[in-house]
Protein backbone atom coordinates (compact mmCIF):
# COMPACT_ATOMS: atom_id res chain seq x y z
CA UNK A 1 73.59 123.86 106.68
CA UNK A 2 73.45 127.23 104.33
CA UNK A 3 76.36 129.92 104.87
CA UNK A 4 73.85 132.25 106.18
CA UNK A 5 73.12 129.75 109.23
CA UNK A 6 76.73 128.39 109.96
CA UNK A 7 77.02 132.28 111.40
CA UNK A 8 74.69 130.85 114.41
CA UNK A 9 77.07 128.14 115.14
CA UNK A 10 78.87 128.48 118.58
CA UNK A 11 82.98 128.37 118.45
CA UNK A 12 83.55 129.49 121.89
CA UNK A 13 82.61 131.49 125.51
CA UNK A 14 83.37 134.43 126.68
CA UNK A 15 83.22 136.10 130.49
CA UNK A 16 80.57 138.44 130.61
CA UNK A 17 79.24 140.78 133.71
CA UNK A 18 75.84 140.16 134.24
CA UNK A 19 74.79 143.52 134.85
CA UNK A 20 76.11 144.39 131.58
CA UNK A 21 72.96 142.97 130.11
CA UNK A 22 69.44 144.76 130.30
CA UNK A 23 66.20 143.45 129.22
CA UNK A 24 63.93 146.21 127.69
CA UNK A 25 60.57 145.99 126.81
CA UNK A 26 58.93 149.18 125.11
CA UNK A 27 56.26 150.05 121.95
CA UNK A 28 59.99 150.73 119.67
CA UNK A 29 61.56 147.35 119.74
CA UNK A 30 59.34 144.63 121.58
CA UNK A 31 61.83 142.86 123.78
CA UNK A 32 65.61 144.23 123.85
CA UNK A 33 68.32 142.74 125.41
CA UNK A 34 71.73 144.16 124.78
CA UNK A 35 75.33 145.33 126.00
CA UNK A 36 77.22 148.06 124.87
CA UNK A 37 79.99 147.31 122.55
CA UNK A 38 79.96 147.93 118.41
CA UNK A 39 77.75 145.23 116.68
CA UNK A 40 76.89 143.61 113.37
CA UNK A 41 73.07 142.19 113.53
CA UNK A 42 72.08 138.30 112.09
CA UNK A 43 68.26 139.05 111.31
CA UNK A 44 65.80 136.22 111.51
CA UNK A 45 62.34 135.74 110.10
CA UNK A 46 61.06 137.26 107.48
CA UNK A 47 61.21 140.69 107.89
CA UNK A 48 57.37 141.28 106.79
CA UNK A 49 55.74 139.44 110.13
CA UNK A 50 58.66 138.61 111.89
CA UNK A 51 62.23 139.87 112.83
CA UNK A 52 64.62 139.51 115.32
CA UNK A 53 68.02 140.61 115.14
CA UNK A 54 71.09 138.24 117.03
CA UNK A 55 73.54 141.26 118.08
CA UNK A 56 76.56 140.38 117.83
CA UNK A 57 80.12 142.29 118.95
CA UNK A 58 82.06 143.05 116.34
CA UNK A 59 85.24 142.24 117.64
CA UNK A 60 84.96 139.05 120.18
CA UNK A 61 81.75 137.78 117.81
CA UNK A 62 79.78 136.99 121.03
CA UNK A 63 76.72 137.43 121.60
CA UNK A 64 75.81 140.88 122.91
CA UNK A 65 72.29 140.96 122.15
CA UNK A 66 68.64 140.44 120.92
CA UNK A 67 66.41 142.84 119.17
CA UNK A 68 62.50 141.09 118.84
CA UNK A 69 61.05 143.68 116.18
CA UNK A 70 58.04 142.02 115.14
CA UNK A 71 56.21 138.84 115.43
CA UNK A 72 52.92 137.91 114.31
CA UNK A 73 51.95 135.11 117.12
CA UNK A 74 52.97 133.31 120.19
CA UNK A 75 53.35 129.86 119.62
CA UNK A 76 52.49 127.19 122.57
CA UNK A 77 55.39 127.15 125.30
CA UNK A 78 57.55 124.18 124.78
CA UNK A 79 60.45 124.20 127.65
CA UNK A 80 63.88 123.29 126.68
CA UNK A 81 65.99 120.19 127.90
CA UNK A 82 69.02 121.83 129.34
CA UNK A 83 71.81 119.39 129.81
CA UNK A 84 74.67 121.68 131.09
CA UNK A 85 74.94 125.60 132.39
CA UNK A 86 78.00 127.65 131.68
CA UNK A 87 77.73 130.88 133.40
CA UNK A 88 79.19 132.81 129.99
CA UNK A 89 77.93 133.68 126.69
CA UNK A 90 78.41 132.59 123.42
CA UNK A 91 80.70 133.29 120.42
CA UNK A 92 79.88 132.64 117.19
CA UNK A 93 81.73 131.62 114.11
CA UNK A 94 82.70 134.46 112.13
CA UNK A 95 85.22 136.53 109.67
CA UNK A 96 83.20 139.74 110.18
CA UNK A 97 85.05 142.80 111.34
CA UNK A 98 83.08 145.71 110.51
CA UNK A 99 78.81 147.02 110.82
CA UNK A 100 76.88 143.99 108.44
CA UNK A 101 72.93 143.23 108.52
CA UNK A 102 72.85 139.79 107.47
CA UNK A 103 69.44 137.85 106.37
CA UNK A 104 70.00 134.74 107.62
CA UNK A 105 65.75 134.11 106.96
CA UNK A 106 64.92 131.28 109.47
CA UNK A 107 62.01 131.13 110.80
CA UNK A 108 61.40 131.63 114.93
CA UNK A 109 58.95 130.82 117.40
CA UNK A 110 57.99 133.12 120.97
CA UNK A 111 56.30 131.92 123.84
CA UNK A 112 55.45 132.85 127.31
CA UNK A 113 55.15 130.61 130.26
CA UNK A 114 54.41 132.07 133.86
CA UNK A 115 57.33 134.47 134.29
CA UNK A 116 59.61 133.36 131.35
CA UNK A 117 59.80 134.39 127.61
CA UNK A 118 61.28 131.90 124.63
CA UNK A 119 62.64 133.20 121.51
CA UNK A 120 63.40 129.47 119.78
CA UNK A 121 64.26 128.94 115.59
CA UNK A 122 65.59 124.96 115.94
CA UNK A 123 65.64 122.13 118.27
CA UNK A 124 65.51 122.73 122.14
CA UNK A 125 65.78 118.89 123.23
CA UNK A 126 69.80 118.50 124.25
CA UNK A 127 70.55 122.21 124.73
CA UNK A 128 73.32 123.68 126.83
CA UNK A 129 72.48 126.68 128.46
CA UNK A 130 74.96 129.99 127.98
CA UNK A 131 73.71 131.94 131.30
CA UNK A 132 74.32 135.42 131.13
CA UNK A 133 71.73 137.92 134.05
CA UNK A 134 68.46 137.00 132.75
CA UNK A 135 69.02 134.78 129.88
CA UNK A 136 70.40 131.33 128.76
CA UNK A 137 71.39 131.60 125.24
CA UNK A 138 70.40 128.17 124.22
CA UNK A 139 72.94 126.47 121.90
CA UNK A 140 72.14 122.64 120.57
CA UNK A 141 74.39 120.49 118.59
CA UNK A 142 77.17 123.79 118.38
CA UNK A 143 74.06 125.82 116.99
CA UNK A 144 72.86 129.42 118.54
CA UNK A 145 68.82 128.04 118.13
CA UNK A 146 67.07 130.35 121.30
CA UNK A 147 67.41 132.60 124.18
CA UNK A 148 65.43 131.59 126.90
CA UNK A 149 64.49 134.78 129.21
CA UNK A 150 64.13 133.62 133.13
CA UNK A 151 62.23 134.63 135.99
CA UNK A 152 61.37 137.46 135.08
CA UNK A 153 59.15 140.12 137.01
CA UNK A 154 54.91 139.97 136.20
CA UNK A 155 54.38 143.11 135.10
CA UNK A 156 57.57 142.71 132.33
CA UNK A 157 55.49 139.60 131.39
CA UNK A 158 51.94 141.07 131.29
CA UNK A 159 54.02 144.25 129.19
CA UNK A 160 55.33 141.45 126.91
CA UNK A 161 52.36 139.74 126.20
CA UNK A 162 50.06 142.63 125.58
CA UNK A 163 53.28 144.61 123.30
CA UNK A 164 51.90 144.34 120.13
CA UNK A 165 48.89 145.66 120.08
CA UNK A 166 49.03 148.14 123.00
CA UNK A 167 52.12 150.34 122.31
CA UNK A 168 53.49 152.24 126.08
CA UNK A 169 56.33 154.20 127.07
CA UNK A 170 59.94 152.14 127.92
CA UNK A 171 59.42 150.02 130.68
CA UNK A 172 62.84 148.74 132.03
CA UNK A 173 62.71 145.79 133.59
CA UNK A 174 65.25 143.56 135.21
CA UNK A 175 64.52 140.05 136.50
């Protein structure tokens, strides 16, 4: 494991309300889910034809946030082997105390199923599920590798899937 990736790896919980999280899907960012609290960003991909930015709190270092920029294609809908909920979200391993954008350059994978969403970049056999309103940050082997967006309403879906290449106005949508 590279330096860049040990910041995905999970140290810890952390109590979270759930309405504190919103899921936004508009023609800026394609999918946002976030919290309000200061933040230094992990970005995945490539940054050409894909991006997504982990969000993370600057002081806590959980998770308080995804940012899906760009991607270039869904890939087919694999669903993940959850073998244990915890109603909190993650922290993550880190000595960061102040605003960073950090490459971290792996590759990740997005996929729709009926009313769900997947944002995966590693294995999603074994996963415990970090449950926070409408996502379960999926963590295997101590590792941050997906979020895994649930139930959520059809026309947020049919939004989703027809993002890239039909830009609208906001949409807010909650699950």
């Amino acid at each position: 494991m590279d330096s860049n990736t040990e910041l995905l790896t999970v140290v810890g919980q952390k109590s979270i309300p759930d309405d504190e999280f919103i899921l936004d899907i508009d023609y800026v960012s394609t999918c946002r889910l976030g919290s309000e609290s200061g933040n230094y960003y992990l970005i995945l991909g490539d940054r050409k034809h894909s991006l997504l930015e982990v969000v993370v709190a600057q002081y806590g270092h959980y998770v308080s946030g995804l940012v899906l920029v760009i991607f270039n294609e869904f890939k087919p809908w694999v669903t993940p082997q959850i073998s244990m909920t915890i109603n909190k979200i993650p922290v993550l391993k880190s000595d960061i105390d102040d605003y960073k954008v950090l490459g971290i350059g792996v590759p990740f994978g997005v996929s729709t199923h009926e009313r769900d969403i997947l944002l995966s970049w590693g294995p999603l056999d074994d996963c415990t599920a970090y449950r926070s309103g409408p996502v379960d940050f999926l963590v295997h082997d101590e590792q941050l590798v997906g979020a895994w967006f649930k139930y959520l309403d059809e026309s947020c879906i049919e939004l989703f899937k027809t993002q890239i290449a039909v830009p609208s106005e906001p949409i807010f949508c909650t699950p």
